[in-house]
N, C-alpha and C. Protein backbone atom coordinates (compact mmCIF):
# COMPACT_ATOMS: atom_id res chain seq x y z
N UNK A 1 165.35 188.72 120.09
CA UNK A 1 164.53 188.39 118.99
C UNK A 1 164.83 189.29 117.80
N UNK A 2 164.95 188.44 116.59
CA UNK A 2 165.28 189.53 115.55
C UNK A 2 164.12 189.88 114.75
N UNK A 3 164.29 190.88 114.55
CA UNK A 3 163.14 191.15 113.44
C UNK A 3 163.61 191.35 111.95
N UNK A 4 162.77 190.84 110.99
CA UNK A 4 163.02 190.62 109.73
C UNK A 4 162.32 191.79 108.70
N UNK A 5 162.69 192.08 107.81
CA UNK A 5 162.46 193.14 106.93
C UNK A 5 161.09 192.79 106.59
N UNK A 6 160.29 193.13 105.81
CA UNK A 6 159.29 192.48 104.78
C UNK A 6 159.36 192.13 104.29
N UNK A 7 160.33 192.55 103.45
CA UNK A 7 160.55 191.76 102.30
C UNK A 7 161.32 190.62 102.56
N UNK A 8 162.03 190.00 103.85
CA UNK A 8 162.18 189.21 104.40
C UNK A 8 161.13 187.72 104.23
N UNK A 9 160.37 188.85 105.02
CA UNK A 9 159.31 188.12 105.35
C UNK A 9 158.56 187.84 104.01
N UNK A 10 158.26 188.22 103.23
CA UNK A 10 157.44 187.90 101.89
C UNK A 10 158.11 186.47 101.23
N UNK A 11 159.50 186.80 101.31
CA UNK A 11 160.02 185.69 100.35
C UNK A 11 160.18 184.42 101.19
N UNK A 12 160.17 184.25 102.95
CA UNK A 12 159.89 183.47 103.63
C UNK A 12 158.27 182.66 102.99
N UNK A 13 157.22 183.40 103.28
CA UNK A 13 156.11 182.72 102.94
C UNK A 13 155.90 181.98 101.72
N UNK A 14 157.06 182.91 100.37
CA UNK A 14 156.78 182.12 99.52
C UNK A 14 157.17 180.64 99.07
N UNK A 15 158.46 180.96 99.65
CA UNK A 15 159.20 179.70 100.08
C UNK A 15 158.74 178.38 100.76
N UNK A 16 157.93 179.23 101.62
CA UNK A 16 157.60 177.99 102.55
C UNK A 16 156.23 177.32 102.39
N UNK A 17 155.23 178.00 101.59
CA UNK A 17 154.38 177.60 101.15
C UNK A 17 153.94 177.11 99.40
N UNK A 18 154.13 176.23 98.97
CA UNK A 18 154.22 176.02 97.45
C UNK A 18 152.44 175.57 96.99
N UNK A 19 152.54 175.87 96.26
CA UNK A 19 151.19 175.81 96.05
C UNK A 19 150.52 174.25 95.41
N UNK A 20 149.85 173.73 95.82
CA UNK A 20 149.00 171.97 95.32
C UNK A 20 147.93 172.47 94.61
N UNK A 21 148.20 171.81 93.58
CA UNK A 21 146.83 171.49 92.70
C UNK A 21 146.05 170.16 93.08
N UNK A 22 145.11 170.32 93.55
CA UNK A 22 144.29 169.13 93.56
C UNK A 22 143.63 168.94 91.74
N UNK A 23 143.46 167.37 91.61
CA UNK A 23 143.27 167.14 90.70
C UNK A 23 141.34 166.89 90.76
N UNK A 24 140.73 167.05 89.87
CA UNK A 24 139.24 167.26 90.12
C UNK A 24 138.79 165.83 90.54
N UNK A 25 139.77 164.75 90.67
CA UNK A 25 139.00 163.69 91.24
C UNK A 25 139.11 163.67 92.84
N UNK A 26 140.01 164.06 93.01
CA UNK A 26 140.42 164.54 94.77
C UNK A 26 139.23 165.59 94.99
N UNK A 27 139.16 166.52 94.01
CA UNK A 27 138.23 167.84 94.39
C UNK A 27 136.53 167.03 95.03
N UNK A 28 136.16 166.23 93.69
CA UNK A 28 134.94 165.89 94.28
C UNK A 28 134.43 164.30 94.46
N UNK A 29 135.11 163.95 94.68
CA UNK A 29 135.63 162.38 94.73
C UNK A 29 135.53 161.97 93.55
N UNK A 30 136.07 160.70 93.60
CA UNK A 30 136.16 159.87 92.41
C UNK A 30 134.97 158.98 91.67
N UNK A 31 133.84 158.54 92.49
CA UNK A 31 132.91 158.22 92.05
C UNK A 31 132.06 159.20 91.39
N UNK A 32 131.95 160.34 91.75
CA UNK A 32 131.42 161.79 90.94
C UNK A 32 132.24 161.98 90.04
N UNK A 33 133.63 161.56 89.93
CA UNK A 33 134.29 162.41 88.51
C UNK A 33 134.33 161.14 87.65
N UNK A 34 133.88 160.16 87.98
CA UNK A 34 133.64 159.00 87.12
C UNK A 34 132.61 158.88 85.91
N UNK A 35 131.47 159.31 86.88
CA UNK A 35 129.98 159.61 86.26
C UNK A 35 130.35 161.13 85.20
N UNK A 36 130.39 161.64 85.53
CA UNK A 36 131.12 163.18 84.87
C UNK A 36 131.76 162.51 83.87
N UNK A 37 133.27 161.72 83.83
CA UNK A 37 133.55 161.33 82.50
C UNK A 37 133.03 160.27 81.38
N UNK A 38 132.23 159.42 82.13
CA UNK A 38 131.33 158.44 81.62
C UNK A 38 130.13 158.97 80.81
N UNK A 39 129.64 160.27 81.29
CA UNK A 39 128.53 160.99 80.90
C UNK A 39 128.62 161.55 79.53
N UNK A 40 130.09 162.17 79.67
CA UNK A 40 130.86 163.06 78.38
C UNK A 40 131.13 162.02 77.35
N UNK A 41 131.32 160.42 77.48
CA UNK A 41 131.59 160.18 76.87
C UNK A 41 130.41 159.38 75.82
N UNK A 42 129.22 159.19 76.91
CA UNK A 42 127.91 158.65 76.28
C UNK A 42 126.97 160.43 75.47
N UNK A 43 127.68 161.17 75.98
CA UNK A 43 127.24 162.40 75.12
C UNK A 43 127.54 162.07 73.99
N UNK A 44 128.75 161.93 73.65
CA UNK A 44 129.52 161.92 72.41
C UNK A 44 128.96 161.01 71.64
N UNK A 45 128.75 159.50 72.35
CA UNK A 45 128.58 158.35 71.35
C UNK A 45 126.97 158.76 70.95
N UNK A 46 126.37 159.88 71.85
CA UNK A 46 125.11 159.67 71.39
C UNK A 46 124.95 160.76 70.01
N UNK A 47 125.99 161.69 70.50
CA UNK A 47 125.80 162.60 69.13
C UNK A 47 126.42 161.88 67.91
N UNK A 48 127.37 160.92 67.99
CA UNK A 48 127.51 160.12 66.94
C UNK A 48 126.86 159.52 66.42
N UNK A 49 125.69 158.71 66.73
CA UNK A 49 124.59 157.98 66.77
C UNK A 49 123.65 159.33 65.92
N UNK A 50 123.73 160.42 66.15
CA UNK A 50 122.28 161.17 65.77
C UNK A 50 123.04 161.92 64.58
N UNK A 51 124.14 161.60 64.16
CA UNK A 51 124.95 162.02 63.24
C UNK A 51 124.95 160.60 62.02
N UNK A 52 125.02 159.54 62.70
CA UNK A 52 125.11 158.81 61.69
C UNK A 52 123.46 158.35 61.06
N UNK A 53 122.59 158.54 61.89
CA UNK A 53 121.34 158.48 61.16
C UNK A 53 120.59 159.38 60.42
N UNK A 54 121.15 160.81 60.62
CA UNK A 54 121.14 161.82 59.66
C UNK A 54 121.71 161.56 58.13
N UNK A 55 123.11 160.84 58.68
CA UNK A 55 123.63 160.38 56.78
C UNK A 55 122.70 159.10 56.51
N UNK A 56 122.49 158.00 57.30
CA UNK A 56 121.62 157.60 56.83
C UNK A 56 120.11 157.76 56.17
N UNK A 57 119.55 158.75 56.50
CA UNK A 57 118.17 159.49 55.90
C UNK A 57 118.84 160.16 54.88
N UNK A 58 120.28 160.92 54.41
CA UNK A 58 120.35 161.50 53.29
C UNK A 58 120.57 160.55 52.25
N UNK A 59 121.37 159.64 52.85
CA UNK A 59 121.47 158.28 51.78
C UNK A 59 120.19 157.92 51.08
N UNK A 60 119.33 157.57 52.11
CA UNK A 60 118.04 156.77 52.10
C UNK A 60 117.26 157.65 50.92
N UNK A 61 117.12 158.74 51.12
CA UNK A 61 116.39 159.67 49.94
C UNK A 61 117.31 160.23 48.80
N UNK A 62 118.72 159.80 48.87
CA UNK A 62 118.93 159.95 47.19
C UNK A 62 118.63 158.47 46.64
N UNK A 63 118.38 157.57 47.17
CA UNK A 63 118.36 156.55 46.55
C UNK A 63 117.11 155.99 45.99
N UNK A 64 116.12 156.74 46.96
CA UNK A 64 114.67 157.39 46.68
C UNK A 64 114.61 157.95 45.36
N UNK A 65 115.62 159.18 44.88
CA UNK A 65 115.82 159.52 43.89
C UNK A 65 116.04 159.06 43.25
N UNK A 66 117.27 158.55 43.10
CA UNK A 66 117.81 157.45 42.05
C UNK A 66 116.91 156.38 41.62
N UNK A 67 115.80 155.74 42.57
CA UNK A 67 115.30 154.97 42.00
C UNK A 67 113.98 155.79 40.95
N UNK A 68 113.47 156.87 41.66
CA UNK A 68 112.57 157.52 40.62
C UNK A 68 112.82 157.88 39.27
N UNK A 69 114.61 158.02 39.24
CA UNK A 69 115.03 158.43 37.79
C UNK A 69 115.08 157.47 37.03
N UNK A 70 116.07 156.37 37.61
CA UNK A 70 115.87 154.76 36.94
C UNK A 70 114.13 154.41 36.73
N UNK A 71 113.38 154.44 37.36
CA UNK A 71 112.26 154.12 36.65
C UNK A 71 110.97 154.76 35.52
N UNK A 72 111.71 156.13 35.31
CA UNK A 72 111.65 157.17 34.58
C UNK A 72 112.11 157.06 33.17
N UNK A 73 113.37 156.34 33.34
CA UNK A 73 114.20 155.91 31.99
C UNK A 73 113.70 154.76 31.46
N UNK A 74 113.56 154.04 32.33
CA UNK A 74 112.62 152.67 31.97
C UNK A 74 111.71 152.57 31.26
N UNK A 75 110.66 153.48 32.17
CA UNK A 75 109.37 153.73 31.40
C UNK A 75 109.37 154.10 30.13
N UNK A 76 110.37 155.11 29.78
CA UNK A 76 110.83 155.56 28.44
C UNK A 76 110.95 154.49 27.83
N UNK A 77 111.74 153.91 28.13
CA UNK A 77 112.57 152.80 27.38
C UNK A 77 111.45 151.96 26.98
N UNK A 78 110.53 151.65 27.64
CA UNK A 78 109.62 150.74 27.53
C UNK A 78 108.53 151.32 26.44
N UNK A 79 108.40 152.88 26.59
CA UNK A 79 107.36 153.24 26.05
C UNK A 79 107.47 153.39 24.36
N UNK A 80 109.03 153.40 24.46
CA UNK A 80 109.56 153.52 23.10
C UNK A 80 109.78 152.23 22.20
N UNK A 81 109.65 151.17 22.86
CA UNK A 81 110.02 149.59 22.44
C UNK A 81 111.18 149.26 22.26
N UNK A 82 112.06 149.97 22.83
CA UNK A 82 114.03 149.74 23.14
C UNK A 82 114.23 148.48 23.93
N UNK A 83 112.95 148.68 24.91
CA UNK A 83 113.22 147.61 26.17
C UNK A 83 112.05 146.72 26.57
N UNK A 84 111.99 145.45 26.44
CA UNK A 84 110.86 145.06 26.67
C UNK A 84 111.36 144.06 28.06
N UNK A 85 110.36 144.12 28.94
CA UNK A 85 110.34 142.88 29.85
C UNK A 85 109.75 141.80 29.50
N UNK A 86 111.04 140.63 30.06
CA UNK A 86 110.52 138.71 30.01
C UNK A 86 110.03 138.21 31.25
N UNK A 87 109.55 137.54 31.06
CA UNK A 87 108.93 136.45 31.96
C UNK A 87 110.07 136.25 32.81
N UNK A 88 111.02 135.39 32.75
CA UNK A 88 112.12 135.31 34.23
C UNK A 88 112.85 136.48 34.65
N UNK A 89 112.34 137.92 33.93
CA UNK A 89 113.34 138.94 34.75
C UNK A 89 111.58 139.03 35.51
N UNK A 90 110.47 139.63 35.59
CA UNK A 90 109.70 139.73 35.55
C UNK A 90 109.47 138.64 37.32
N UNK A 91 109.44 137.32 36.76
CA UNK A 91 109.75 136.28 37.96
C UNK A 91 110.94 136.20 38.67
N UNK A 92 111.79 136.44 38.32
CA UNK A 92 113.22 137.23 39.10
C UNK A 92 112.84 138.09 40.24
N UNK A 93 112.54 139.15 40.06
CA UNK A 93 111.92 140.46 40.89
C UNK A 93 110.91 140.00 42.10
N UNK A 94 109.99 139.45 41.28
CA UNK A 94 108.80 138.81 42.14
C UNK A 94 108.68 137.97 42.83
N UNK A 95 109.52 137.16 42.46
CA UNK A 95 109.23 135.64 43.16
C UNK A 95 109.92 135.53 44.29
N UNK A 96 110.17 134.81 45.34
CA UNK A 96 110.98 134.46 45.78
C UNK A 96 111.61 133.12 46.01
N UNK A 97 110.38 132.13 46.14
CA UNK A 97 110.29 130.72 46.34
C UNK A 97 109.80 130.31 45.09
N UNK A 98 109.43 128.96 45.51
CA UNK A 98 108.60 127.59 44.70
C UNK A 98 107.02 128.13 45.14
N UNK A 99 106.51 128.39 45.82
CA UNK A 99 105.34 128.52 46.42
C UNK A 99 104.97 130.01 45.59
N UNK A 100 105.95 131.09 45.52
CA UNK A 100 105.38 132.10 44.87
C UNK A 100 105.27 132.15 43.18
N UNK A 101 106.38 130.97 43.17
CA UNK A 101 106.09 130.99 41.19
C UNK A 101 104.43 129.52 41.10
N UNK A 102 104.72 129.00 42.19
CA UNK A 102 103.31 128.35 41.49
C UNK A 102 101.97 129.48 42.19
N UNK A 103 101.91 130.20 42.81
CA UNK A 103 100.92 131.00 42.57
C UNK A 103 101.02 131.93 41.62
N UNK A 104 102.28 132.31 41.13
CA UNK A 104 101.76 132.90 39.98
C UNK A 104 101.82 132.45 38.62
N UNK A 105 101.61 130.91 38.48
CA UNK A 105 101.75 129.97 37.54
C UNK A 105 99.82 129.84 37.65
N UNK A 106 99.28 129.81 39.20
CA UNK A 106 97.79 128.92 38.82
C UNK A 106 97.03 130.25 38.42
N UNK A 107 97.03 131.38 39.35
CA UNK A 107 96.52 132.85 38.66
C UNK A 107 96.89 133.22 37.22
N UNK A 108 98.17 132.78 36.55
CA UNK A 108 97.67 133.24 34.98
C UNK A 108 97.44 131.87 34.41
N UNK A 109 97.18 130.80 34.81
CA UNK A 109 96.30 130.07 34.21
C UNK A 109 94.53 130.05 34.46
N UNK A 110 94.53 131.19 35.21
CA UNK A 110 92.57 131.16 35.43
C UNK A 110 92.41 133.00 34.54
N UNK A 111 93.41 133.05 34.26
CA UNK A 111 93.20 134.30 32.96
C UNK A 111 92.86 135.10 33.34
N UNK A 112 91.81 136.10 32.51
CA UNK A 112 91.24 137.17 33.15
C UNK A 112 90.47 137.25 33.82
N UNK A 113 89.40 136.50 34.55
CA UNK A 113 88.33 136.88 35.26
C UNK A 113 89.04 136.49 36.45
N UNK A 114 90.00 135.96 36.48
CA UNK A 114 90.73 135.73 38.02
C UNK A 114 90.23 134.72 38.98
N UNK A 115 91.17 134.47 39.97
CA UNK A 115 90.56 133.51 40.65
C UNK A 115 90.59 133.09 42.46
N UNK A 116 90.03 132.51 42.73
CA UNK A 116 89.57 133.30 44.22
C UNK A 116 91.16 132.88 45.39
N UNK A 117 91.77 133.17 46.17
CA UNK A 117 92.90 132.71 46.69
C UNK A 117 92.77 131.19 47.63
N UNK A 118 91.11 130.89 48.04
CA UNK A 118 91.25 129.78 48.46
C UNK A 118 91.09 128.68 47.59
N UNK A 119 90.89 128.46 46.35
CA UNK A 119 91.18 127.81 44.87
C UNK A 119 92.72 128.11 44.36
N UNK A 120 93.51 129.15 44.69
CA UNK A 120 95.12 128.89 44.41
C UNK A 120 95.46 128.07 45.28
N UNK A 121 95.06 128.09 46.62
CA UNK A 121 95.72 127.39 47.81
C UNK A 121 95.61 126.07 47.48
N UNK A 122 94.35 125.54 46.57
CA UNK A 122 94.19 124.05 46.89
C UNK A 122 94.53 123.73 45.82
N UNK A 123 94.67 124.56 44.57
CA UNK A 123 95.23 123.91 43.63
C UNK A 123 97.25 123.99 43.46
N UNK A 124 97.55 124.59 44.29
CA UNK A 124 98.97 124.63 44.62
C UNK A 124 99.25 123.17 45.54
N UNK A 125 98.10 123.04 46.17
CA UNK A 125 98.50 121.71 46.97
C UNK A 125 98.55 120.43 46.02
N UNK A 126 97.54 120.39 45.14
CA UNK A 126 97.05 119.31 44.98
C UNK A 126 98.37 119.47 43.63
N UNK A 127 98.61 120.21 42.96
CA UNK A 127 99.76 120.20 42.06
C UNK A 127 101.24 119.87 42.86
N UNK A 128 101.61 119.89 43.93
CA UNK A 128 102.22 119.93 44.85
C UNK A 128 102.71 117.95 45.05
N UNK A 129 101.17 117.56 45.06
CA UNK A 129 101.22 116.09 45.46
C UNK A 129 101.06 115.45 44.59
N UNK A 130 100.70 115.75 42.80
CA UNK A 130 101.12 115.15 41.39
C UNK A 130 102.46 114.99 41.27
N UNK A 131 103.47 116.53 41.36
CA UNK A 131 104.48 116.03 41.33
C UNK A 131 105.15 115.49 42.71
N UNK A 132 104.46 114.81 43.42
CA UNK A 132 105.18 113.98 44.69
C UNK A 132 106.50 114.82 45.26
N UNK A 133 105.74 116.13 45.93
CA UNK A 133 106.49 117.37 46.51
C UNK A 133 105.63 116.98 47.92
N UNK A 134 105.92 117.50 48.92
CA UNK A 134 105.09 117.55 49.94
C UNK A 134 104.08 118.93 49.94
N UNK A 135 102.69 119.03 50.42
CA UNK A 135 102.11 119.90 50.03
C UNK A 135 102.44 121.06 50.86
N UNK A 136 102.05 122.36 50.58
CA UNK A 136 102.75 123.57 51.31
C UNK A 136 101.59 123.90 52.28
N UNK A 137 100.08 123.54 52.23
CA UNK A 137 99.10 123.39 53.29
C UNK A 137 99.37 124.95 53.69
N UNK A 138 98.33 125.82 52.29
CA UNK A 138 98.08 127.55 52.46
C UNK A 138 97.41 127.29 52.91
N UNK A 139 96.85 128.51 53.28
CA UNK A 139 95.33 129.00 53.39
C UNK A 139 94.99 130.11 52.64
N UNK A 140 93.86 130.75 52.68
CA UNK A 140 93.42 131.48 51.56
C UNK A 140 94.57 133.05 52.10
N UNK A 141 94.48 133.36 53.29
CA UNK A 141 95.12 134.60 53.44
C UNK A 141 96.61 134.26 53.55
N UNK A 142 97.30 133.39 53.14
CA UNK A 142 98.83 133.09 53.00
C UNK A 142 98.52 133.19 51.42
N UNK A 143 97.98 133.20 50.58
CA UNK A 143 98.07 133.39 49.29
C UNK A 143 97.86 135.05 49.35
N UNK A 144 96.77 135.50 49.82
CA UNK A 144 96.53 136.63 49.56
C UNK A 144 97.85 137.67 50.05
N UNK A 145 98.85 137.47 50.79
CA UNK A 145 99.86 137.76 51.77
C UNK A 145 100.72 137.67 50.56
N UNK A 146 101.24 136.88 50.04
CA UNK A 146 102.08 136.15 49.20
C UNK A 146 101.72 137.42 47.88
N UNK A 147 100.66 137.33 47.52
CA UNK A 147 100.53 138.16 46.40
C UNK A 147 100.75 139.56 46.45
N UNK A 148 100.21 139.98 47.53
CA UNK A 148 101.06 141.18 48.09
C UNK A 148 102.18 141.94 48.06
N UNK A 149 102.59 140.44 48.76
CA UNK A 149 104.26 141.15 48.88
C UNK A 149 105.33 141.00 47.52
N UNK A 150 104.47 139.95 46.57
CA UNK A 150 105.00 140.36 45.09
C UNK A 150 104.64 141.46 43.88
N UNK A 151 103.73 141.77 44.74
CA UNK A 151 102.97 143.00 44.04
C UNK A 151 104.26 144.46 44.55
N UNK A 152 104.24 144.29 45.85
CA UNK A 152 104.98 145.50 45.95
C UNK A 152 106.17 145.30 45.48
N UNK A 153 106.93 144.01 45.76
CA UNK A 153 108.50 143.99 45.32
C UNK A 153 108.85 144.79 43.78
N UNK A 154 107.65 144.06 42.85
CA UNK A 154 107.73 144.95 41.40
C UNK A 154 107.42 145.90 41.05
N UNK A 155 106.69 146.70 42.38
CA UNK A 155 106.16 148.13 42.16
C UNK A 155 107.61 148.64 42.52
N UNK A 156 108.19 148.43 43.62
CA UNK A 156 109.41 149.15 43.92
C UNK A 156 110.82 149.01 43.29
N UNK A 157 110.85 147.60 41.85
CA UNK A 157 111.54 147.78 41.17
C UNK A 157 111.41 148.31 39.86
N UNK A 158 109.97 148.77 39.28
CA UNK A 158 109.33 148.56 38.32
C UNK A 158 108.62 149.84 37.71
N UNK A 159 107.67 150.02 39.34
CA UNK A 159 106.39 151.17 38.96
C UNK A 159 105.66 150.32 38.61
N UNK A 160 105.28 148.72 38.61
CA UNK A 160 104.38 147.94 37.69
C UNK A 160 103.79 147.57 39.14
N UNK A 161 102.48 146.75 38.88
CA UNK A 161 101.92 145.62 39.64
C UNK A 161 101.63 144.40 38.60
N UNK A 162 101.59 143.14 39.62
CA UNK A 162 101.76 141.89 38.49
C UNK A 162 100.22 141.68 38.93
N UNK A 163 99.91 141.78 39.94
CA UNK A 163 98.45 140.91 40.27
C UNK A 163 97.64 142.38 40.63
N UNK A 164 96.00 142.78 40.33
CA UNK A 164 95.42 143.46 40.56
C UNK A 164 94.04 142.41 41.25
N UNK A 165 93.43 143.02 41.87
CA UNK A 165 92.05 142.17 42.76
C UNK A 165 90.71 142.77 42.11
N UNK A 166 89.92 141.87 41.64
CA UNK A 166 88.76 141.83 40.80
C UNK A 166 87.46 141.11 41.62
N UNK A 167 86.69 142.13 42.54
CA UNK A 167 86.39 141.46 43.03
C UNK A 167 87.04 140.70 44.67
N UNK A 168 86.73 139.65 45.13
CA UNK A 168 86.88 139.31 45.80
C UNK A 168 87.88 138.34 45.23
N UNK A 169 88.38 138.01 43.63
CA UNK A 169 89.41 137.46 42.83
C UNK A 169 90.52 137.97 42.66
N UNK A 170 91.94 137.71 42.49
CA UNK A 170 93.01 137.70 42.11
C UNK A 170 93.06 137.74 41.15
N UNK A 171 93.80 138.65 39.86
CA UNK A 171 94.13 138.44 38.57
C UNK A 171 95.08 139.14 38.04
N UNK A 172 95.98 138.89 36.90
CA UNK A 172 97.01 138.92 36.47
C UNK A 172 96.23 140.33 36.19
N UNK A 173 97.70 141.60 35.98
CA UNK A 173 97.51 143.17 35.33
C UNK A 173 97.77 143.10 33.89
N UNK A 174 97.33 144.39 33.33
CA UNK A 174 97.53 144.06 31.85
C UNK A 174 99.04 144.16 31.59
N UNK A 175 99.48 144.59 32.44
CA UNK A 175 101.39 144.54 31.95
C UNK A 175 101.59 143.16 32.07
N UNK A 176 101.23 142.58 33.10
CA UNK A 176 101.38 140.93 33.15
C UNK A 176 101.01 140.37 31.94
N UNK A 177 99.98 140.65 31.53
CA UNK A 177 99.57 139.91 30.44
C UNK A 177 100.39 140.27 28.86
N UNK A 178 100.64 141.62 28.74
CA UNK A 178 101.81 141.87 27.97
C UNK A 178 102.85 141.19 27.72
N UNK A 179 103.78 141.16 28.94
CA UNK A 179 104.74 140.00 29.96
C UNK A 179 104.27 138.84 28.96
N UNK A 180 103.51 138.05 29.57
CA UNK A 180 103.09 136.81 29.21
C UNK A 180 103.12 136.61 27.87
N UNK A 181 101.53 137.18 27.25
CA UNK A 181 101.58 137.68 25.73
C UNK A 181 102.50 137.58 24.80
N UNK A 182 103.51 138.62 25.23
CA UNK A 182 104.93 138.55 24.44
C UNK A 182 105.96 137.44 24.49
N UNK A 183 105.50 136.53 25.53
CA UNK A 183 106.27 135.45 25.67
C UNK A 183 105.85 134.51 24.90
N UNK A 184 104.38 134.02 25.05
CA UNK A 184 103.33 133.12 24.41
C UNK A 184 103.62 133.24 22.75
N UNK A 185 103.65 134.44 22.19
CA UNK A 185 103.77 134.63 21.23
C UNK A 185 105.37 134.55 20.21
N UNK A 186 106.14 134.89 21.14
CA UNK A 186 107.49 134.51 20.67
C UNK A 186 107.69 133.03 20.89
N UNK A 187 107.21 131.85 21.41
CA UNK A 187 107.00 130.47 21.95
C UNK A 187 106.42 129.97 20.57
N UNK A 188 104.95 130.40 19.97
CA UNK A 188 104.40 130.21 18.77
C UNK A 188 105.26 130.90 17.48
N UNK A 189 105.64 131.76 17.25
CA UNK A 189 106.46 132.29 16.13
C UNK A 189 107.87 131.36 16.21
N UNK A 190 108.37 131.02 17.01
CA UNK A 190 109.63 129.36 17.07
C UNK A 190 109.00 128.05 16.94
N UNK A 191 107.91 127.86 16.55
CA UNK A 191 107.43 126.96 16.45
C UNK A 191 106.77 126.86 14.70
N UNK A 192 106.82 127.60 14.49
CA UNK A 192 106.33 128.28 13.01
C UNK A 192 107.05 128.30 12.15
N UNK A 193 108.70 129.01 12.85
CA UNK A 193 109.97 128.76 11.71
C UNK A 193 110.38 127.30 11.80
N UNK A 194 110.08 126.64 12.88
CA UNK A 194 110.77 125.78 12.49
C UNK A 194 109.97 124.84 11.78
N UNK A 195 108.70 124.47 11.88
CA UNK A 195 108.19 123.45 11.13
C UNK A 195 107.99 124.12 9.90
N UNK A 196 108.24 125.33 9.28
CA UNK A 196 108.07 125.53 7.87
C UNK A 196 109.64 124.75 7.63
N UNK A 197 110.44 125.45 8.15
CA UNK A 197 112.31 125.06 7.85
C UNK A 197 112.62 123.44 7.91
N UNK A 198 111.71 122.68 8.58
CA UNK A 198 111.38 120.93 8.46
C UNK A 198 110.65 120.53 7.50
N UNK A 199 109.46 121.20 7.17
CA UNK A 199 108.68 121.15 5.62
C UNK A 199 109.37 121.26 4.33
N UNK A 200 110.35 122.03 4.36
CA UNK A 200 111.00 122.50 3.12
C UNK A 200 112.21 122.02 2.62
């Protein structure tokens, strides 16, 4: 029997033994290193998710801003007589349908003391079936709903409200009536030049 040096022997073992890496799905099976990478990866999409609604809230409040400055300049503008609002930008903003310009066609025809929403409802119908439309069959709180949500649309483009509540009545605001006013009155002053300019 021979015997071998150590150092024989050292470089035998190294030789003969090479070293394996197991890969971590061998380590702890594969259904565990599945969940593990599936996990990492719903981490991620979730911090993406809580990243992108962060820019969305910074967006959301400069535009907050932006709209406070734009209606800042406005007001100026308005207060100075640079800028006046019409009737179809006015109904532009507000309206959306046929149903919301004739409620706000029968409310500034009952003027200032205003008028109750189950009297818009029936007189929207019954105007509805003069001009041989089919009727829209409100009720008093689908008007009151309706006025609402045109009230806010022009507060949030505006700073204005078109309709204020008097009472248990509906009625046009005094900016509305301004609105109007200034319309009514430029309607009569074209009517003035021209029949003097036909007289003469």
């Amino acid at each position: 029997m021979e015997r071998k040096t150590l150092s024989e022997q050292s470089k035998q073992e190294i030789v003969e033994k090479p070293v394996q890496k197991r890969s971590p799905e061998e380590k702890i099976g594969r259904i565990k290193w599945n969940q593990i990478l599936l996990n990492r990866v719903l981490d991620e999409i979730k911090k993406f998710r809580e990243d992108m609604e962060a820019e969305k809230r910074q967006i959301r409040e400069e535009i907050k801003q932006l709209r406070v400055m734009e209606r800042a300049i406005l007001n100026g503008f308005r207060g100075s007589g640079i800028i006046k609002y019409t009737v179809p930008m006015i109904e532009r903003i507000a309206c959306v349908d046929a149903v919301d310009f004739a409620i706000l066609e029968s409310v500034y025809r009952a003027a200032s003391p205003g008028v109750l929403p189950k009297i818009v409802a029936v007189d929207i119908d019954v105007d509805a079936e003069l001009r041989k439309r089919s009727p829209y069959d409100l009720k008093y709180y689908d008007v009151s709903r309706r006025i609402v949500h045109m009230n806010k649309r022009l507060f949030e483009e505006l700073a204005e409200c078109l309709f204020e509540k008097r009472g248990l009545k509906w009625a046009l605001t005094s900016f509305a009536f301004e609105v109007w006013g200034e319309e009514k009155l430029g309607e009569t002053e074209k009517e003035n030049t021209t029949s003097t300019l036909g007289s003469s």
